[in-house]
Protein backbone atom coordinates (compact mmCIF):
# COMPACT_ATOMS: atom_id res chain seq x y z
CA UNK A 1 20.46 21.18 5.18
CA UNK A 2 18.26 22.07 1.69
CA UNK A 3 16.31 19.49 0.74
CA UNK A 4 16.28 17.96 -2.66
CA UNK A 5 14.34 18.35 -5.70
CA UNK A 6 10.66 15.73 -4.61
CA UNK A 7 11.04 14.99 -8.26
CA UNK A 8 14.57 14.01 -8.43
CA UNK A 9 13.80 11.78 -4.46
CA UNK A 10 11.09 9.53 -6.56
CA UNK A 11 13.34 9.49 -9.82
CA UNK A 12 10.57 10.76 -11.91
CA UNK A 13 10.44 13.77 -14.41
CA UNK A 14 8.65 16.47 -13.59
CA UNK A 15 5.55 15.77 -16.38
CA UNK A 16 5.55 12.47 -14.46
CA UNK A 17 1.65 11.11 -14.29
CA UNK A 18 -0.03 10.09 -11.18
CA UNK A 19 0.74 6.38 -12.04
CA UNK A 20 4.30 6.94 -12.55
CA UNK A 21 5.12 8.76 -9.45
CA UNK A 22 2.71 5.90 -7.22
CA UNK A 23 5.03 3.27 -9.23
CA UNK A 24 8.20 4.80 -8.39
CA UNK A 25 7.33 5.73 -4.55
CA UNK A 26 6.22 1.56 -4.44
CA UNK A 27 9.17 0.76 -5.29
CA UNK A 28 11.51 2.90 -3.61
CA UNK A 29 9.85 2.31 -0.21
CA UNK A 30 9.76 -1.59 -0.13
CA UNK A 31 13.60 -0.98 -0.76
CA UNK A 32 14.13 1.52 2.61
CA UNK A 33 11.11 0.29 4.37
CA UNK A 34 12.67 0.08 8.34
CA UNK A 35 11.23 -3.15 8.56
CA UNK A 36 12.84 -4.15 5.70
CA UNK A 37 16.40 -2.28 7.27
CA UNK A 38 16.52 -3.03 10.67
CA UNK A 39 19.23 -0.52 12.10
CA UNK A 40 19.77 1.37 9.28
CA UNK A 41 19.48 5.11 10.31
CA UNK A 42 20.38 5.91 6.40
CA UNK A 43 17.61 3.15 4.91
CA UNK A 44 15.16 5.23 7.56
CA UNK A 45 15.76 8.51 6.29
CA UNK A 46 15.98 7.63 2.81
CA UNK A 47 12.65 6.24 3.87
CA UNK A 48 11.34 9.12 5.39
CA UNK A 49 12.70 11.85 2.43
CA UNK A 50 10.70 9.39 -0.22
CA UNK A 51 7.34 9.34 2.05
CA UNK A 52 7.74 13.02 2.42
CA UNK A 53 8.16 13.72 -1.49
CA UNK A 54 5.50 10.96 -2.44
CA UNK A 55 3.00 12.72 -0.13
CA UNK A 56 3.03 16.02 -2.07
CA UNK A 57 3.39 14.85 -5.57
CA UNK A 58 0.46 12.33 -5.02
CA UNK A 59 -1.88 14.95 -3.76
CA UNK A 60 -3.14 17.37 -6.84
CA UNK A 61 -3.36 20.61 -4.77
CA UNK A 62 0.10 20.41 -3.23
CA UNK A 63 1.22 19.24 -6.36
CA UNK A 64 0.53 22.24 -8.27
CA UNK A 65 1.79 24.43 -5.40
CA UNK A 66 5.23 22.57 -5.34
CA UNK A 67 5.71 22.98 -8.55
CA UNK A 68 4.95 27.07 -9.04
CA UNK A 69 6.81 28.11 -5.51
CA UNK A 70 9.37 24.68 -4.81
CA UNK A 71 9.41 23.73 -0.91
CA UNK A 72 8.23 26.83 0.34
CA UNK A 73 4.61 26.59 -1.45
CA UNK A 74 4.21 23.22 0.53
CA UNK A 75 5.81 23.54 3.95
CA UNK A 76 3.41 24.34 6.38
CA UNK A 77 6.11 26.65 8.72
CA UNK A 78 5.75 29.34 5.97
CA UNK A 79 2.23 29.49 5.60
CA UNK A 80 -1.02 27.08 5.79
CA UNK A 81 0.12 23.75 3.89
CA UNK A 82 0.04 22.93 0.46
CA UNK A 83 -0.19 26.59 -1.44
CA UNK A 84 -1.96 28.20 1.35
CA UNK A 85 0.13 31.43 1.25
CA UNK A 86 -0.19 31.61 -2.54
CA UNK A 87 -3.34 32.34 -3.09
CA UNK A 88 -2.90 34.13 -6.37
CA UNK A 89 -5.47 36.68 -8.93
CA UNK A 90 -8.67 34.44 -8.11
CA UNK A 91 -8.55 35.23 -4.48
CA UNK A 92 -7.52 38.24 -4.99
CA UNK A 93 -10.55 39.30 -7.62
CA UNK A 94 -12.49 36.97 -4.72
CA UNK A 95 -11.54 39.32 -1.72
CA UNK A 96 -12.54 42.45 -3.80
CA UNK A 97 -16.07 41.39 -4.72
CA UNK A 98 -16.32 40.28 -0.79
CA UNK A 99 -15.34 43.59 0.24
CA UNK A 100 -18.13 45.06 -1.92
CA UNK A 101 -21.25 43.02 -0.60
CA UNK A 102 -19.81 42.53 2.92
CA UNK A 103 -18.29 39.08 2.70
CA UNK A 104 -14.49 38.62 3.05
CA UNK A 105 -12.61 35.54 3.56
CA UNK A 106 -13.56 35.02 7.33
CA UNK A 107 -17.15 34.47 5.77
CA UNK A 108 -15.18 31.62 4.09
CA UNK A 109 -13.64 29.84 6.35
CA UNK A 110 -10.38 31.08 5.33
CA UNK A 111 -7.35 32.74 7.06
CA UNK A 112 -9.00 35.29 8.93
CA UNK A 113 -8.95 35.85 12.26
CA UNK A 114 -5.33 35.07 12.49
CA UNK A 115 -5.43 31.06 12.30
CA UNK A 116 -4.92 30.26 8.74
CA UNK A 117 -6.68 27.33 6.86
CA UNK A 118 -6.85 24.51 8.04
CA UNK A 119 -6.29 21.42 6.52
CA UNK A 120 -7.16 17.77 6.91
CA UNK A 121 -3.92 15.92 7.34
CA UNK A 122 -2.75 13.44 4.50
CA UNK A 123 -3.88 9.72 4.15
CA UNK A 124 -0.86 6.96 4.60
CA UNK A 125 -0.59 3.59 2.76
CA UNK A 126 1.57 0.65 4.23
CA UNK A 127 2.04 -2.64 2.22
CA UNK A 128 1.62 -5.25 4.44
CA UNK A 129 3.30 -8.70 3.21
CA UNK A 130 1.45 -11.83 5.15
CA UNK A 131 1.55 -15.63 4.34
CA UNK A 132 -1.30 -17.80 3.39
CA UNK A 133 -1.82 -18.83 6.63
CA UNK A 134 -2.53 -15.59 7.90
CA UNK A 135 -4.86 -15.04 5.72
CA UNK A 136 -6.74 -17.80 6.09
CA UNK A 137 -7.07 -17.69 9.83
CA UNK A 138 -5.84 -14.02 10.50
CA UNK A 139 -3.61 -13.23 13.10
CA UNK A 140 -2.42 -9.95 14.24
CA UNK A 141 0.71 -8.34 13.28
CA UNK A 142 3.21 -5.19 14.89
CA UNK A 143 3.96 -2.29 12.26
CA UNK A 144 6.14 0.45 12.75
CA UNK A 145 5.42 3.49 10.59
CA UNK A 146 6.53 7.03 10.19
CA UNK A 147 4.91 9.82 12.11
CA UNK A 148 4.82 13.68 12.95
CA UNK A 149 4.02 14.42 16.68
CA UNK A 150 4.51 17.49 18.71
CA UNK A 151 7.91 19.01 19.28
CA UNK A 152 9.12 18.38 22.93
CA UNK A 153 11.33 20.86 23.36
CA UNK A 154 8.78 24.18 22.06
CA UNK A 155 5.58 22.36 22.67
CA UNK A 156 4.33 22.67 19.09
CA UNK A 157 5.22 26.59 19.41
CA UNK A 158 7.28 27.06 16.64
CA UNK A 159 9.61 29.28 18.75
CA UNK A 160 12.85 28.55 20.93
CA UNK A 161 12.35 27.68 24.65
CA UNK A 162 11.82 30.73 26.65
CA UNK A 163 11.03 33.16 23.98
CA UNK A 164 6.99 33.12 22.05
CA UNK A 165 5.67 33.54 19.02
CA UNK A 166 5.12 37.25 18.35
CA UNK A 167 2.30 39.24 16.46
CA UNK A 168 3.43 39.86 13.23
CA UNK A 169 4.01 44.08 12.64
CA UNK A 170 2.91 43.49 9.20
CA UNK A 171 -0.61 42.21 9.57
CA UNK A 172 -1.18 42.73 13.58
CA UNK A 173 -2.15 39.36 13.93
CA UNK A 174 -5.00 38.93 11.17
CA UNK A 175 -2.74 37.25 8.83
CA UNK A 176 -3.87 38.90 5.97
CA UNK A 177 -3.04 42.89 4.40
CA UNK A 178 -5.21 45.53 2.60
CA UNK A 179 -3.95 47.24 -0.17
CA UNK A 180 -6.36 50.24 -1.24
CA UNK A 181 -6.10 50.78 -5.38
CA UNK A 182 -8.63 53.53 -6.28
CA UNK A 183 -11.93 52.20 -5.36
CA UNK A 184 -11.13 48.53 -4.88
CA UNK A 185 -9.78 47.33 -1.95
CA UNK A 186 -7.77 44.53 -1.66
CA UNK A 187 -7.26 41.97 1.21
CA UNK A 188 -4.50 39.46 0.50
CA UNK A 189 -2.86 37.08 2.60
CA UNK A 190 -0.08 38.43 4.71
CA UNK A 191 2.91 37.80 2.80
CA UNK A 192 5.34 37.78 5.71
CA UNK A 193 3.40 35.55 7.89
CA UNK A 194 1.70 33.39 5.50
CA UNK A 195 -1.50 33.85 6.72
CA UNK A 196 -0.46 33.02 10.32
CA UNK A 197 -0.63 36.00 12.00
CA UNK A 198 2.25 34.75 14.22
CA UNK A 199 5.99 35.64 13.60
CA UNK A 200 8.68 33.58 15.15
CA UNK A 201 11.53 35.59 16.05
CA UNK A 202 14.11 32.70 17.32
CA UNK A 203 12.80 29.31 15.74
CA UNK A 204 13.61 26.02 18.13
CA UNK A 205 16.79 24.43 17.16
CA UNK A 206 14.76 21.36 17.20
CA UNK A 207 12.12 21.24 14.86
CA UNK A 208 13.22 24.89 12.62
CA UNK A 209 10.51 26.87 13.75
CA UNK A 210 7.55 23.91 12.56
CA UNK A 211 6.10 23.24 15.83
CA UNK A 212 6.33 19.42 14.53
CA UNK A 213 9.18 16.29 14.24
CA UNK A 214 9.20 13.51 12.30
CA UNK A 215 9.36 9.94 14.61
CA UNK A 216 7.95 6.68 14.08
CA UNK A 217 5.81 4.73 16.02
CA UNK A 218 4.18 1.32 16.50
CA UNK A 219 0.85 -0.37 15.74
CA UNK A 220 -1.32 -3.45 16.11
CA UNK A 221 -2.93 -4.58 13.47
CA UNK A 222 -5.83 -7.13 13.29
CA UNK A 223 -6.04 -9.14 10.23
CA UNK A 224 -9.37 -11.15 9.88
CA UNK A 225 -9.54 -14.43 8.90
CA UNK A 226 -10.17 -14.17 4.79
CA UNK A 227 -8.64 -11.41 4.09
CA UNK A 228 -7.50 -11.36 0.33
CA UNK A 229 -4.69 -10.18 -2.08
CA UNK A 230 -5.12 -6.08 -2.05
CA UNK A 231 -7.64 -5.77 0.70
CA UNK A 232 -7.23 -2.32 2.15
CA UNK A 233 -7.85 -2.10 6.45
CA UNK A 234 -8.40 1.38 7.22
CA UNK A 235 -7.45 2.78 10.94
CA UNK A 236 -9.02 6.06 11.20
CA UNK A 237 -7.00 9.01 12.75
CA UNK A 238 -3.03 7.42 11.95
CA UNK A 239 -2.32 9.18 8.59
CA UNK A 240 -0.23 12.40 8.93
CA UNK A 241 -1.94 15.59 11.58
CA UNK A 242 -3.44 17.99 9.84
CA UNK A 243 -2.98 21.14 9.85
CA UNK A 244 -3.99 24.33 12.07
CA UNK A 245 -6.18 22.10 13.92
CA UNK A 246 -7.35 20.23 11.38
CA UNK A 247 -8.00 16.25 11.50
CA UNK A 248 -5.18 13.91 10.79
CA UNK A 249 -5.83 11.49 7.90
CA UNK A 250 -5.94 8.10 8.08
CA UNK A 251 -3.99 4.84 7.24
CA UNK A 252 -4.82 2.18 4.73
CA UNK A 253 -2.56 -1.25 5.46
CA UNK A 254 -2.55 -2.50 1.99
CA UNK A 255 -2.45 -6.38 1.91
CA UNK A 256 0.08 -8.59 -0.04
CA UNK A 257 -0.44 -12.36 0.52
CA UNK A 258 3.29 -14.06 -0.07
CA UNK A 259 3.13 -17.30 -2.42
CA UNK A 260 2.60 -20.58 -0.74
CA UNK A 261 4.83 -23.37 -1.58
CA UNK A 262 2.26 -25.85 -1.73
CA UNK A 263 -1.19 -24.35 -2.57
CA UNK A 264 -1.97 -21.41 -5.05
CA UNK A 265 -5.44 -19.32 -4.13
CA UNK A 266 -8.28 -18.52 -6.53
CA UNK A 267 -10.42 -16.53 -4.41
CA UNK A 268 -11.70 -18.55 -1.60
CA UNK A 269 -11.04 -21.79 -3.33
CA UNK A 270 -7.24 -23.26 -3.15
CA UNK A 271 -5.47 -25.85 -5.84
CA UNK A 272 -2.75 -28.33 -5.47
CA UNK A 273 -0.87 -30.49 -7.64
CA UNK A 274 -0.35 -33.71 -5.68
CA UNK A 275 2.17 -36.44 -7.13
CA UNK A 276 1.30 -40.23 -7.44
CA UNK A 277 2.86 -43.21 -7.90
CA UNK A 278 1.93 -45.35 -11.33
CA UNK A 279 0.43 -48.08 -9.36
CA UNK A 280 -1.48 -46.18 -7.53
CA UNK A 281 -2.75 -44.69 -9.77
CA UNK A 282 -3.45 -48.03 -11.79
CA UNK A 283 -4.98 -50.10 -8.74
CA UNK A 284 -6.30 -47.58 -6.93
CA UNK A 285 -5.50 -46.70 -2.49
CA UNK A 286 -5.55 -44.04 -0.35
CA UNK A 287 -3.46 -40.84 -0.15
CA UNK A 288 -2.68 -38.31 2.35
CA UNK A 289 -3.06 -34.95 1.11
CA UNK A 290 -1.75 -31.42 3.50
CA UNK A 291 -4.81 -28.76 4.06
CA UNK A 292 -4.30 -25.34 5.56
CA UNK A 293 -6.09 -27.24 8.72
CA UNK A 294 -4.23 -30.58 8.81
CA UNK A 295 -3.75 -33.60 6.42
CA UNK A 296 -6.87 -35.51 4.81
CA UNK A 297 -7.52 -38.94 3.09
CA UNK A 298 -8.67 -39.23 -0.59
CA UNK A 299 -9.55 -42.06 -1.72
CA UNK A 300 -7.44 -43.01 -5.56
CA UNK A 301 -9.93 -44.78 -7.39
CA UNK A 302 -8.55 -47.56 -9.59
CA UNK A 303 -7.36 -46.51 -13.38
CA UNK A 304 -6.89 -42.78 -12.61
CA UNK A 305 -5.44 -40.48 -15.02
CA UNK A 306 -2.85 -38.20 -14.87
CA UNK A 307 -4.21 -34.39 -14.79
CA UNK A 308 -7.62 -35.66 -12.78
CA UNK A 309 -8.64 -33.28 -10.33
CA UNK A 310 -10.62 -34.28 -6.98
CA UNK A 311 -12.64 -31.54 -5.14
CA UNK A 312 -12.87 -31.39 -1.48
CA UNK A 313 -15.19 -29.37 -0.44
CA UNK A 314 -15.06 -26.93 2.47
CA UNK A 315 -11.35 -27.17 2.41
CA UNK A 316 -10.51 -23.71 1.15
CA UNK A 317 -10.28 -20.47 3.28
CA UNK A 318 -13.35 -18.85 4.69
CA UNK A 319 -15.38 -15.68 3.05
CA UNK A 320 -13.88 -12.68 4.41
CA UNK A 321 -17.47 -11.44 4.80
CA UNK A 322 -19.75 -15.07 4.92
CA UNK A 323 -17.06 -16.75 6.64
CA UNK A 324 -18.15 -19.72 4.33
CA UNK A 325 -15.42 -21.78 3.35
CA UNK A 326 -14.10 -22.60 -0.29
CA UNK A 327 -13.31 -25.51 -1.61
CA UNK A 328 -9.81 -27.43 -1.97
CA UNK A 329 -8.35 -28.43 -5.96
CA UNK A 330 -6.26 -31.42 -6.15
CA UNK A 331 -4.39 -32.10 -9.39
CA UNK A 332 -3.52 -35.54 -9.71
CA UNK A 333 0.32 -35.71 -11.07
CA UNK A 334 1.38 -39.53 -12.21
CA UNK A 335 4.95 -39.59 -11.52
CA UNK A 336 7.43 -41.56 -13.23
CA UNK A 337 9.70 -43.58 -11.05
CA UNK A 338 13.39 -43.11 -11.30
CA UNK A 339 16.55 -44.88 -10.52
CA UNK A 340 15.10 -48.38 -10.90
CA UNK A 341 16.87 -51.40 -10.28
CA UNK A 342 17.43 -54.68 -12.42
CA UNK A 343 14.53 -56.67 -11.16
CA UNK A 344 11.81 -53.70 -11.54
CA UNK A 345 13.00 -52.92 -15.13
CA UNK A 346 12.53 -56.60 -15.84
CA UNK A 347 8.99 -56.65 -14.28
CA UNK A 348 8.57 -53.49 -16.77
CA UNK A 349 9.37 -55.12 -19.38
CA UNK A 350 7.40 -58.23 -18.83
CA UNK A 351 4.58 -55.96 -18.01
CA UNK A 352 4.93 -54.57 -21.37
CA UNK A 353 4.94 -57.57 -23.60
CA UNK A 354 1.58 -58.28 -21.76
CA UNK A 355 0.53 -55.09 -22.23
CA UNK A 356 0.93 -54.71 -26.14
CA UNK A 357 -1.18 -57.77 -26.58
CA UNK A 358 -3.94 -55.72 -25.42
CA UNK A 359 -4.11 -51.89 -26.45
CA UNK A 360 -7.05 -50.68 -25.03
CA UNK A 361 -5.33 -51.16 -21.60
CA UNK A 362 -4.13 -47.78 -22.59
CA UNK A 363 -7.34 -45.88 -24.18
CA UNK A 364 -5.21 -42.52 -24.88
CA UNK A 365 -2.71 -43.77 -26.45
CA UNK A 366 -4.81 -45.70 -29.05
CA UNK A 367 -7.04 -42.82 -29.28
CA UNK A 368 -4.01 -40.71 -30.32
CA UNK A 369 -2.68 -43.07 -32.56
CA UNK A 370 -6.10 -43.83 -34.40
CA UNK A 371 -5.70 -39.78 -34.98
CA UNK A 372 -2.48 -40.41 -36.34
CA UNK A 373 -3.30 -42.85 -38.94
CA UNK A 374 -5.93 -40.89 -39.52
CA UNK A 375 -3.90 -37.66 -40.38
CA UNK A 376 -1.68 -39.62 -42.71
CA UNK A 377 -4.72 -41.46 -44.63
CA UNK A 378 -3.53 -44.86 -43.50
């Protein structure tokens, strides 16, 4: 089956900046993430297709090869990776003046010698979603990501069980071609072998001829107590293989802290909004208030206002890095009561009439009303 357009599998246009395509790829993977689609072999490979397209579009150099020579410029089965069988006039004008003073691209560390570049293999990102909790404690968590391993059935040959991959006739195995024009020579990469020097004859049914399938696979991760919104863990050695040898990449779990349905976080530091009753608040008593490590006292000091806020210290999450702990925001909320009965709207009212012969019983409501009469030059 052809594969589609890596453009039209992000939904971006083809000028699309860096910003747009790492927009579009965020979004389209939380929606077929396999954690996200348990079961769902279509979700998966949807999954897979997006990851695939995201990974060249995001990198410049495979980028630029995609879009001059479509799949072929970036598929490492026809050549060495992103562009690596393209190399185009500058290495061409480049081979020439090597040839004159004796270097050559083996002197580069290019494809000769019949192994083709090599290539470090592409980074990964995973969004990891964890509560508040976790944060503030860590914990350790089980991902499941995509991967390329081996192929079982050719043993990363390329070719089809029983049968090798042969010398290309083209090249002889060098993975590159001279082509003599007057009194330059030229040495290009081989165009039939990409640069491989190898030619496969009967690719496995398996993996087409790559060498390499697409699986997934599992991992621990370890997230310290601390940790905060957008905090990147890196785990060396899990991105994508590389290429031709070369060293895998690695993978960054991204993290997302879920909101909390009691406390909001401001760095190490956590706030609350924590509802009293009026005569509380008027007399004064004790309150229990929920902490990330239990419930607490605070003490209501008589006459409180609505809006006050108390500070407990060393009730906030630990430094990622110090490990010292912030400090825990309470908003104090005066709540009206509701549904009263007969006898407590009577007592209201009788509180009332006692309280109007004496208005600085309430100091912000005169104060607003002095401002009032003020305003209107009474």
């Amino acid at each position: 089956m052809s594969k589609r357009d890596y453009y039209e599998v992000l939904g971006v246009n083809r000028d699309a900046d860096a910003d747009a395509i790492k927009k579009a790829y965020r979004k389209l993977a939380m929606k077929y993430h396999p954690d996200r689609n348990p079961g769902n072999s279509e979700a998966e490979e949807k999954f897979e297709e997006i990851s695939e397209a995201y990974e060249i579009l995001s990198n410049t150099d495979k980028k630029a090869a995609y879009d001059r020579y479509g799949h072929a410029g970036v598929d490492p089965s026809m050549g060495a990776g992103a562009g690596g069988g393209f190399e185009g006039f500058a290495d061409a004008f480049s081979d020439i003046f090597g040839d004159l003073f004796g270097g050559g691209r083996g002197a580069r560390g290019g494809a000769g010698g019949g192994r083709g570049n090599v290539y470090r293999g592409t980074d990964l990102r995973y969004n990891l979603e964890i509560s508040l909790e976790e944060a503030a404690h860590g914990s350790e968590k089980t991902i499941r990501i995509p991967a390329i391993s081996e192929c079982e059935t050719c043993h990363g040959s390329g070719a089809r069980p029983g049968t090798q991959p042969e010398t290309c006739p083209h090249c002889h195995g060098s993975g590159q071609i001279r082509i003599q024009q007057g009194f330059f020579a030229l040495q290009q990469t081989c165009p039939h072998c990409h640069g491989s020097g190898k030619y496969i004859a009967s690719p496995c049914s398996t993996c087409r001829g790559t060498g390499r399938v697409k699986n997934n696979k599992t991992l621990e991760i370890k997230i310290p107590p601390g940790i905060a919104e957008g905090m990147r863990l890196r785990h060396a050695g899990h991105g994508e293989p590389g290429v031709n040898g070369g060293p895998p990449g690695d993978l960054y779990v991204e993290i997302h802290i879920a909101a909390h349905p009691v406390f909001e976080r401001n760095g190490d530091d956590l706030h609350c909004e924590m509802p009293i009753d009026f005569v509380t608040a008027a007399l004064g008593g004790e309150i229990e208030i929920p902490t990330l490590n239990g419930a607490a006292k605070l003490k209501v000091p008589a006459e409180t206002q609505s809006g006050r806020i108390f500070r407990l210290r060393g009730k906030g999450i630990g430094n990622v890095r110090s490990h010292a702990p912030g400090d825990l925001y309470c908003h104090v909320l005066v709540e009206t009561p509701v549904r009263l009965s007969e006898r407590q709207k009577e007592l209201l009212r009788q509180f009332a009439e006692e309280s109007a012969s004496n208005p600085h019983q309430n100091p912000k409501a005169q104060s607003w009303m002095d401002k009032v009469r003020e305003f209107f030059g009474n």
